[in-house]
Protein backbone atom coordinates (compact mmCIF):
# COMPACT_ATOMS: atom_id res chain seq x y z
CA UNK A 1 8.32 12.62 7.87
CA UNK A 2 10.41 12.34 3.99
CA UNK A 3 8.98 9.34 1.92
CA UNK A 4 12.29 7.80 2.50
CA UNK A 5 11.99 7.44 6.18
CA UNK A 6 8.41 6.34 5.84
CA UNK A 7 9.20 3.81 3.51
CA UNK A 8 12.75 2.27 5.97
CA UNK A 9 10.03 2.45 8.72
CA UNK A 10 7.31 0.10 6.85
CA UNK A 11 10.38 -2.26 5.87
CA UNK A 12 10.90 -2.55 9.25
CA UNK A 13 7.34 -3.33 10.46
CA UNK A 14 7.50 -7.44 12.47
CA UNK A 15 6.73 -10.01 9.69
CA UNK A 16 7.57 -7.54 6.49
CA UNK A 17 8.11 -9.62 3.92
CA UNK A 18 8.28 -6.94 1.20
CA UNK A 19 7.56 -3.16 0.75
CA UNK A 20 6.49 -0.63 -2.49
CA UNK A 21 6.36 2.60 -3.01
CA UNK A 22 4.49 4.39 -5.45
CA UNK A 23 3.56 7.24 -6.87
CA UNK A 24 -0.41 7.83 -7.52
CA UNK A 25 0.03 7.00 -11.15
CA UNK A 26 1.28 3.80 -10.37
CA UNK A 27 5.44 4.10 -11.10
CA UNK A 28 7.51 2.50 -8.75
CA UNK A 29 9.39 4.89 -6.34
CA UNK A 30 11.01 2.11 -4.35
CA UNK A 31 10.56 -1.48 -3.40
CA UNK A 32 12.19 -4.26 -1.79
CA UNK A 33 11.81 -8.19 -0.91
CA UNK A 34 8.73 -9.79 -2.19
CA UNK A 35 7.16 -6.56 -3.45
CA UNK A 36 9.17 -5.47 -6.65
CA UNK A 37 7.04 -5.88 -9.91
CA UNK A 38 5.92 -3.37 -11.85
CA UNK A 39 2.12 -4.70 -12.32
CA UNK A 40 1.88 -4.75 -8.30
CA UNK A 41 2.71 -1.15 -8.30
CA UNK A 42 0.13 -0.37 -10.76
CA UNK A 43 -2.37 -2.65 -9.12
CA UNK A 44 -1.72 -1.13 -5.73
CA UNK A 45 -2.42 2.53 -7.32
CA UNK A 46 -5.09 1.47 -9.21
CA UNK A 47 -6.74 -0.54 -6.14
CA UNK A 48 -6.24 2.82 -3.97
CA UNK A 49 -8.33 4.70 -6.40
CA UNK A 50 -10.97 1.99 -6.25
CA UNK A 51 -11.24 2.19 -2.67
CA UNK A 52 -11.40 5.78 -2.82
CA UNK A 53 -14.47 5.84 -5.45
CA UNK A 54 -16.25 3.03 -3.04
CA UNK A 55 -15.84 4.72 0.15
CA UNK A 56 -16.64 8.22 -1.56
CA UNK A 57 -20.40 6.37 -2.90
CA UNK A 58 -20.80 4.47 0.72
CA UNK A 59 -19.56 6.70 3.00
CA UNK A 60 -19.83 10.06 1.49
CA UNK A 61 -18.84 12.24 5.24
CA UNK A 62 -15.12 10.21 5.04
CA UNK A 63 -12.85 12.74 4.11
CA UNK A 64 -9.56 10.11 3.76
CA UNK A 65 -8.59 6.92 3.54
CA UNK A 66 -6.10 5.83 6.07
CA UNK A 67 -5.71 1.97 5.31
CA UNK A 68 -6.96 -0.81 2.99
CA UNK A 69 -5.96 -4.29 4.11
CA UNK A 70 -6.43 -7.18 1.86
CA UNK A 71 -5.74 -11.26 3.73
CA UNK A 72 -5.28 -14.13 1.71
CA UNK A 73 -5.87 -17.54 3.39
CA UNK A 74 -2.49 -18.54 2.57
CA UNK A 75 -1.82 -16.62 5.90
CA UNK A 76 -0.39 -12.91 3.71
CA UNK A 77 -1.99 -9.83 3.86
CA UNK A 78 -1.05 -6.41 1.75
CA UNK A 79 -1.59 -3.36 3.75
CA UNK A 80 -1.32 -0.09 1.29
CA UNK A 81 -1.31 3.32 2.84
CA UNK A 82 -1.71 6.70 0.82
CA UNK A 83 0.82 9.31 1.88
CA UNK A 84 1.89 12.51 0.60
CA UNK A 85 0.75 11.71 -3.51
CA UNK A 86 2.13 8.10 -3.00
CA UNK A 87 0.87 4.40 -1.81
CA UNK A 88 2.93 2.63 0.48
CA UNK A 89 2.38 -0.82 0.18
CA UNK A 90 3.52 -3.61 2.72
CA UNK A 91 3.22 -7.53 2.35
CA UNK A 92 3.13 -8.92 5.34
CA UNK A 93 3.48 -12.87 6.78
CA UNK A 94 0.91 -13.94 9.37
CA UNK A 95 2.33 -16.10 12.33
């Protein structure tokens, strides 16, 4: 699947509020509704590398990381997926 399709397909995901797409180092790729600024496309690269050092020091035998999901109480959760050297990140709206 082309990053393009992958990224129409998480902008279509039920409650999708807004979607990113980034490239490891952070630069924005694409982005639309309430995912757009610059600093969340570093944040979401940098937090993806994060994850990857933790999971590599607690979980040494997991070869990838599929999926980190962050919630807020204010009922909005980021989902951010690595794919093909890029992080597609989703903000989604909890009913």
């Amino acid at each position: 699947m082309d990053l393009k399709k992958t990224f129409d397909n998480i902008c279509a995901l039920p409650d999708s509020i807004g979607a990113i797409m980034v490239t490891d180092a952070g630069d924005i790729v694409r982005a639309s509704g309430d995912l757009r600024e610059a600093h969340e496309g570093r944040h979401l690269a940098y937090l993806m590398k994060d994850v990857a050092q933790l999971v590599s020091i607690v979980m040494p035998e997991a070869k990838t990381i599929t999926r980190v999901t962050i919630s807020r109480q204010s009922g909005v959760s980021i989902v951010a997926t690595p794919h093909m050297s890029h992080v597609f990140g989703v903000k989604l709206a909890q009913r």
